[in-house]
C-alpha atoms as a PDB file:
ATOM      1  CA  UNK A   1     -20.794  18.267 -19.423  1.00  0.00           C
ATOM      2  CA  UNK A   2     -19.137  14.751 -18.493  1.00  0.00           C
ATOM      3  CA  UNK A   3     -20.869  11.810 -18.317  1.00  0.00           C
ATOM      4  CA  UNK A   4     -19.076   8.564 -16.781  1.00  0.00           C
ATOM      5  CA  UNK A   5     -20.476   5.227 -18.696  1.00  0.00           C
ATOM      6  CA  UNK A   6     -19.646   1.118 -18.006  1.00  0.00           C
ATOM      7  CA  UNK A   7     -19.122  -1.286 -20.298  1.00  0.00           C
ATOM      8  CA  UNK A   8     -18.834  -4.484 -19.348  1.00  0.00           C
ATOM      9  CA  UNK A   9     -16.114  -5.977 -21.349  1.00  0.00           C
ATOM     10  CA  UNK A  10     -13.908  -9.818 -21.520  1.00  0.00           C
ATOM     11  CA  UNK A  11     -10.704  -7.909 -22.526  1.00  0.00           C
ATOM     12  CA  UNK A  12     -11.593  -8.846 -25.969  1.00  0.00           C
ATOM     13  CA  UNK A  13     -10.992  -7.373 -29.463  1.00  0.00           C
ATOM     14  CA  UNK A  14     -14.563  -8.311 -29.960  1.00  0.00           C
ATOM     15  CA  UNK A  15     -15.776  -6.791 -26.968  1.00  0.00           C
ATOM     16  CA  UNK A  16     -14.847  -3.366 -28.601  1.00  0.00           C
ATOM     17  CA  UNK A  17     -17.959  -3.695 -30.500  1.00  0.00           C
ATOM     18  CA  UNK A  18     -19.971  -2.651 -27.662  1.00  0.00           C
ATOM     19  CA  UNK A  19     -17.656   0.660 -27.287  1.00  0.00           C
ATOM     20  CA  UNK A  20     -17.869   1.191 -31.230  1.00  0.00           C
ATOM     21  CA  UNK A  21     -21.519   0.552 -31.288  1.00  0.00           C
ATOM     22  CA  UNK A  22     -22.146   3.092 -28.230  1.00  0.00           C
ATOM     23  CA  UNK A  23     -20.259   6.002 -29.792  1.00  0.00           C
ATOM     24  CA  UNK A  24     -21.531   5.901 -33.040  1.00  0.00           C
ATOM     25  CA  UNK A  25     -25.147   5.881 -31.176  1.00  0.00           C
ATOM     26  CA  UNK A  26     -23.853   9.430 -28.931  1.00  0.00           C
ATOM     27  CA  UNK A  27     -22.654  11.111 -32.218  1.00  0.00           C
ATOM     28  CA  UNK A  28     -25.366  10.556 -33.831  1.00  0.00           C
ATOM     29  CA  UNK A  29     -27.476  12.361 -31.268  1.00  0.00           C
ATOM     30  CA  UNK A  30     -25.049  15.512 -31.581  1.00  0.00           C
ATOM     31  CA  UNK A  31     -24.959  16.220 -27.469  1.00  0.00           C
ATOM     32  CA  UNK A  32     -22.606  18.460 -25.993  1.00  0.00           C
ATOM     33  CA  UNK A  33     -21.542  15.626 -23.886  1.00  0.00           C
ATOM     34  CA  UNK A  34     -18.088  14.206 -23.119  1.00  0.00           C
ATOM     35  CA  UNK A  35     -18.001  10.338 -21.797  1.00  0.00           C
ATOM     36  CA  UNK A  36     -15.295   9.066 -19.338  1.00  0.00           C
ATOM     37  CA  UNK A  37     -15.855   5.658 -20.544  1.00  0.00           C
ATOM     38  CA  UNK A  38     -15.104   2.840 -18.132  1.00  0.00           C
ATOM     39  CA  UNK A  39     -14.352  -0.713 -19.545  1.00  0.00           C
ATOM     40  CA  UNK A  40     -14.714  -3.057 -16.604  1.00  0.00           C
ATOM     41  CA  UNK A  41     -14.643  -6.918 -16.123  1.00  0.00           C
ATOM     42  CA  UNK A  42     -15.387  -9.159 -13.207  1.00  0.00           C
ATOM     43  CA  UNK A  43     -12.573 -10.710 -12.165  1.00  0.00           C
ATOM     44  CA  UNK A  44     -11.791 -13.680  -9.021  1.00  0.00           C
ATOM     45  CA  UNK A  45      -9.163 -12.690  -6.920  1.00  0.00           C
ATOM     46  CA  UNK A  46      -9.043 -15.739  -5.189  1.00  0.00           C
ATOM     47  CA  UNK A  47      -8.799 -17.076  -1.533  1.00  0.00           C
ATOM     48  CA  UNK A  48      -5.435 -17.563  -1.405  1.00  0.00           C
ATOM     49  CA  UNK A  49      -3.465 -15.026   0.836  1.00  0.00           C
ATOM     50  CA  UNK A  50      -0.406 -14.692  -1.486  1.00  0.00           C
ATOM     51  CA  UNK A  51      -2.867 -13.873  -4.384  1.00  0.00           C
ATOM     52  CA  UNK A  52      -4.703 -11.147  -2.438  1.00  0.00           C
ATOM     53  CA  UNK A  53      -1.226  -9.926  -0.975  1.00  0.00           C
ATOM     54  CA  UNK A  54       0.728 -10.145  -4.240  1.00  0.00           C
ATOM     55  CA  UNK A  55      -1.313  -9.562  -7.179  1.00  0.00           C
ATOM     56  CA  UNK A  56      -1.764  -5.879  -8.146  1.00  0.00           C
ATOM     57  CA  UNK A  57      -4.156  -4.245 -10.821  1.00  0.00           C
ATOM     58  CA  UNK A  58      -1.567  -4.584 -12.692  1.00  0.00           C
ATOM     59  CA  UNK A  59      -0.589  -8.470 -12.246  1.00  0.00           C
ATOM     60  CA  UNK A  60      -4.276  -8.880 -13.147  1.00  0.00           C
ATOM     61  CA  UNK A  61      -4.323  -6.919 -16.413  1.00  0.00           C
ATOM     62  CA  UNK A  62      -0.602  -8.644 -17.861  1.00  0.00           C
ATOM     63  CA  UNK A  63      -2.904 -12.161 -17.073  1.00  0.00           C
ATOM     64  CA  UNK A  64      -6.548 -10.867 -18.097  1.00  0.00           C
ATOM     65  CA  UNK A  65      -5.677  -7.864 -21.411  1.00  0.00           C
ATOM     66  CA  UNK A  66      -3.702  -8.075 -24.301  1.00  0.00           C
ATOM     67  CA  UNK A  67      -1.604  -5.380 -25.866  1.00  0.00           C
ATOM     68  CA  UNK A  68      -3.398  -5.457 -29.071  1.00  0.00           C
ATOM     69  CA  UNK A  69      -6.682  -4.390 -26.531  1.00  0.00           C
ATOM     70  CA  UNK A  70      -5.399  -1.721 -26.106  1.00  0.00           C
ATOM     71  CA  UNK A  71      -4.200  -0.456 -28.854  1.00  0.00           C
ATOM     72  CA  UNK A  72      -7.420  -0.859 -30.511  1.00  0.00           C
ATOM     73  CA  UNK A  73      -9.027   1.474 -27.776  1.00  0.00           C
ATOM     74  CA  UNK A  74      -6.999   3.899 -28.017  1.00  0.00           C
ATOM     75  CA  UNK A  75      -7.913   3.800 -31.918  1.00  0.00           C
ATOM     76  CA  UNK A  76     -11.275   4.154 -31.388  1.00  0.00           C
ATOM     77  CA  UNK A  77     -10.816   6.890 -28.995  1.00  0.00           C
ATOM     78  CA  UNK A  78      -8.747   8.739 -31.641  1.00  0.00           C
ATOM     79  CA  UNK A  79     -11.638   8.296 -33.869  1.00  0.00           C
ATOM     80  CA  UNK A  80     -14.133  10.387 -31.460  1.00  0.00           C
ATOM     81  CA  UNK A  81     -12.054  12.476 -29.628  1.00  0.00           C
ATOM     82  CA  UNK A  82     -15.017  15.317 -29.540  1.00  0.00           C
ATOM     83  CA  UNK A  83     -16.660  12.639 -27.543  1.00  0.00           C
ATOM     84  CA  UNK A  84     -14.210  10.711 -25.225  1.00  0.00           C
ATOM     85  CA  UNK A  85     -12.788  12.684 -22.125  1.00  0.00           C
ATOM     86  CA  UNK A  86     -10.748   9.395 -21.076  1.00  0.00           C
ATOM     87  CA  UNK A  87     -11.178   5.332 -21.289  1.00  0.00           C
ATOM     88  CA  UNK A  88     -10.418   3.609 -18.506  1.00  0.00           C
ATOM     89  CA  UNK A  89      -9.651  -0.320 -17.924  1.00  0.00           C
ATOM     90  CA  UNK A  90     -10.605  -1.743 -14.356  1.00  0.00           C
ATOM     91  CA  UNK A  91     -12.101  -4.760 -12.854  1.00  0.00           C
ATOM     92  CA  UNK A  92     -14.224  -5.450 -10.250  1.00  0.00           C
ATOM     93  CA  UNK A  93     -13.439  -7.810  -7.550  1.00  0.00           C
ATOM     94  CA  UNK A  94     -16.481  -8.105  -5.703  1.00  0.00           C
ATOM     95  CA  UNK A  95     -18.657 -10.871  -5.545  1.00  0.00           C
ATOM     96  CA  UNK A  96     -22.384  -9.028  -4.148  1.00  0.00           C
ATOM     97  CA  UNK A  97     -24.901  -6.641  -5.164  1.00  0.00           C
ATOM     98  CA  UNK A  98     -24.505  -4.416  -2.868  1.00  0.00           C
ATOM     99  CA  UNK A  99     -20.496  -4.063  -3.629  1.00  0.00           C
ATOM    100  CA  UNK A 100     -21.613  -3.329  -7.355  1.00  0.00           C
ATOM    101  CA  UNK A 101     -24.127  -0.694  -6.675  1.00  0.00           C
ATOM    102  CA  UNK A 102     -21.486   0.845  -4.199  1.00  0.00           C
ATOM    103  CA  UNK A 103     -18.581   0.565  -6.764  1.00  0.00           C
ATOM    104  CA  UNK A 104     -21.336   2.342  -9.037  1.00  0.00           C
ATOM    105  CA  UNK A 105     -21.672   5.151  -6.869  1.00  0.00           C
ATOM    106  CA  UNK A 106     -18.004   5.615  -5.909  1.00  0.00           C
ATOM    107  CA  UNK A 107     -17.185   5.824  -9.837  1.00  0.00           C
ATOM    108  CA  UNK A 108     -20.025   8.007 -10.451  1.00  0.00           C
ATOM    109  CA  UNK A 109     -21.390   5.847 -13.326  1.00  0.00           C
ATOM    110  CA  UNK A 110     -24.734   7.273 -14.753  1.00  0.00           C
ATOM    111  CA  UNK A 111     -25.056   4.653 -17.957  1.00  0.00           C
ATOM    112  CA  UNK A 112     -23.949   0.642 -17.873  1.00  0.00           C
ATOM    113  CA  UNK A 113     -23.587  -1.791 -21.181  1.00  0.00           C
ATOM    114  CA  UNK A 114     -23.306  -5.158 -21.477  1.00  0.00           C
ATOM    115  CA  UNK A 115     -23.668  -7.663 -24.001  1.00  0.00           C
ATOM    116  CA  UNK A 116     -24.917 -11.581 -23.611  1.00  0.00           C
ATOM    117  CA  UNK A 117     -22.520 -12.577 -26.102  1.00  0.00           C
ATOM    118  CA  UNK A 118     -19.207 -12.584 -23.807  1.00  0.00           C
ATOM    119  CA  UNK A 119     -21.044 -14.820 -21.209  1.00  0.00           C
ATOM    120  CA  UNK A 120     -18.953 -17.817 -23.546  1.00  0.00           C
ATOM    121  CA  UNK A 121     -16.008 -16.512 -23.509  1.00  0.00           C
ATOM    122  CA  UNK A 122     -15.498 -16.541 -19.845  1.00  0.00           C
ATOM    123  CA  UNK A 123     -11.569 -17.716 -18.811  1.00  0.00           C
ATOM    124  CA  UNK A 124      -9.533 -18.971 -15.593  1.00  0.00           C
ATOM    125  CA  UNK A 125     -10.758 -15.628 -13.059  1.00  0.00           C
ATOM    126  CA  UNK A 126     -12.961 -13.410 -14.790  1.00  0.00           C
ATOM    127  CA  UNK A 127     -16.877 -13.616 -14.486  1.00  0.00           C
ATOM    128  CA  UNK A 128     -19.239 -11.793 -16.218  1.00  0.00           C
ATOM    129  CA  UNK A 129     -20.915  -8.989 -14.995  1.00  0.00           C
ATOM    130  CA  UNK A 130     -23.899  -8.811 -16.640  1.00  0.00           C
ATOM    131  CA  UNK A 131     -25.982 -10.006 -13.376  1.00  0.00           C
ATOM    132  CA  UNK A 132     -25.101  -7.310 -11.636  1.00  0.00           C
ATOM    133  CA  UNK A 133     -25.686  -4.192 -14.245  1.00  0.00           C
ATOM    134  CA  UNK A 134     -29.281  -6.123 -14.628  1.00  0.00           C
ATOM    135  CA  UNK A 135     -29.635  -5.376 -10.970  1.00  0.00           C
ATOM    136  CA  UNK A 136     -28.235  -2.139 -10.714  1.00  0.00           C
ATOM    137  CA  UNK A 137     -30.244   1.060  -9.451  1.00  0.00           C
ATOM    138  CA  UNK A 138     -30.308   4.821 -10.391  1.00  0.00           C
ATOM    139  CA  UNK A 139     -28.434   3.817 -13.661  1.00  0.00           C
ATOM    140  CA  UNK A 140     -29.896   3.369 -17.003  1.00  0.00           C
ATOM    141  CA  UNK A 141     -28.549  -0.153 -18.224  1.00  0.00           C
ATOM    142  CA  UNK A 142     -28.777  -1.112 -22.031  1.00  0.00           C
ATOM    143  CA  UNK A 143     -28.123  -4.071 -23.670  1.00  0.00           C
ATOM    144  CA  UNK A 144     -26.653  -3.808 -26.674  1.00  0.00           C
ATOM    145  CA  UNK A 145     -27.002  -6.760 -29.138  1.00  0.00           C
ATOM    146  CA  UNK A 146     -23.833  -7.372 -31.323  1.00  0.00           C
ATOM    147  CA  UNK A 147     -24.166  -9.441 -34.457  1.00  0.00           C
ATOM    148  CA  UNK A 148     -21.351 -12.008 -35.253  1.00  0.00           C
ATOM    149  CA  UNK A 149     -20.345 -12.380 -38.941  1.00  0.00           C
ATOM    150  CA  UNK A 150     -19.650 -15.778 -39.637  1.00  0.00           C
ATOM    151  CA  UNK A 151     -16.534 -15.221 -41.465  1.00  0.00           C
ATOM    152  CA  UNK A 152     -14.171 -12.733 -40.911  1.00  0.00           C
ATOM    153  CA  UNK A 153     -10.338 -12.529 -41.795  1.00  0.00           C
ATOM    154  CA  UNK A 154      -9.807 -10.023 -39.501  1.00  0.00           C
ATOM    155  CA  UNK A 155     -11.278 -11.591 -35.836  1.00  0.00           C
ATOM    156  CA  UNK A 156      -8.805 -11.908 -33.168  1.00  0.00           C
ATOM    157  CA  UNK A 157      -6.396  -9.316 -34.801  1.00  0.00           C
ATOM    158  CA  UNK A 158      -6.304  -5.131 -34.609  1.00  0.00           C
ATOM    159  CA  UNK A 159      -7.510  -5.192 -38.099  1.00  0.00           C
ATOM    160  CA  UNK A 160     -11.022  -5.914 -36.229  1.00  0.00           C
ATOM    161  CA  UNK A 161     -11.136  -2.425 -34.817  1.00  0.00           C
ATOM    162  CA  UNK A 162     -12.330  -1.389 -38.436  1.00  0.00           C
ATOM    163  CA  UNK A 163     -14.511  -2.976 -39.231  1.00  0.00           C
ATOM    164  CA  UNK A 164     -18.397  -1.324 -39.060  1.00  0.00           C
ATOM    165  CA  UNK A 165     -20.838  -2.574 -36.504  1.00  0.00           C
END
């Protein structure tokens, strides 16, 4: 069986602790389940006409992700590959409710996670989405608490991927 999952995410190394910390929790239950996993932020397209015209998924992920993202999810879904089906990076553009809930439904999403930690981290364009998984219906939501060590050699670099959460 394949379940479809959100995480809300910043594009951040250290938003990979949510995906770490939700696939060590599904292997220890020992399912027969396989997770498309979805990492999604909110992100401002704008009002401008040449920004709505011009700027493509793609556009937005050069501005918004970093290569060393994802290279660090692809490491952690080489570490569970009895458990990942496929990650996915999007973002969602919307800016109601109801847009959320329908984005929800078109993607098939059973399970959303989100952290309060990213709310800080918020730059030029993105907004956190963490408002609208609270709201969300016919999906369980979780929030998953991530606790920051105070020193680490390793933040900001791929060397953060290994370290246990």
């Amino acid at each position: 069986m394949i379940k479809t999952i959100l995480i809300a995410t910043d594009y951040s190394l250290e938003s990979l602790n949510i995906l770490k910390k939700v696939l060590k929790e599904k292997d220890s239950t020992e399912e027969n389940t396989q997770y498309n996993i979805m990492l999604v932020s909110g992100y401002d397209m704008g009002d401008s006409i040449r920004d709505l015209l011009f700027n493509t998924k793609g556009t937005v992920f050069n501005k918004i992700r970093s290569k060393e993202f994802c290279d660090a999810y692809s490491i952690i879904k080489n570490k569970y590959p009895h458990l990942v089906n496929k990650i996915v990076c999007d973002i969602f553009t919307g800016s109601f409710q109801r847009a959320f809930n329908n984005y929800l439904k078109a993607e098939n999403i059973e399970e959303a996670y989100y952290t309060p930690s990213l709310k800080d981290k918020n730059t030029k364009g993105k907004f956190d989405l963490a408002p609208y998984i609270k709201k969300a219906k016919d999906i369980q939501v979780k929030e998953i608490t991530l606790t920051v060590q105070e020193f680490m050699p390793e933040r900001g670099r791929l060397a953060e991927v290994f370290v246990e959460v």
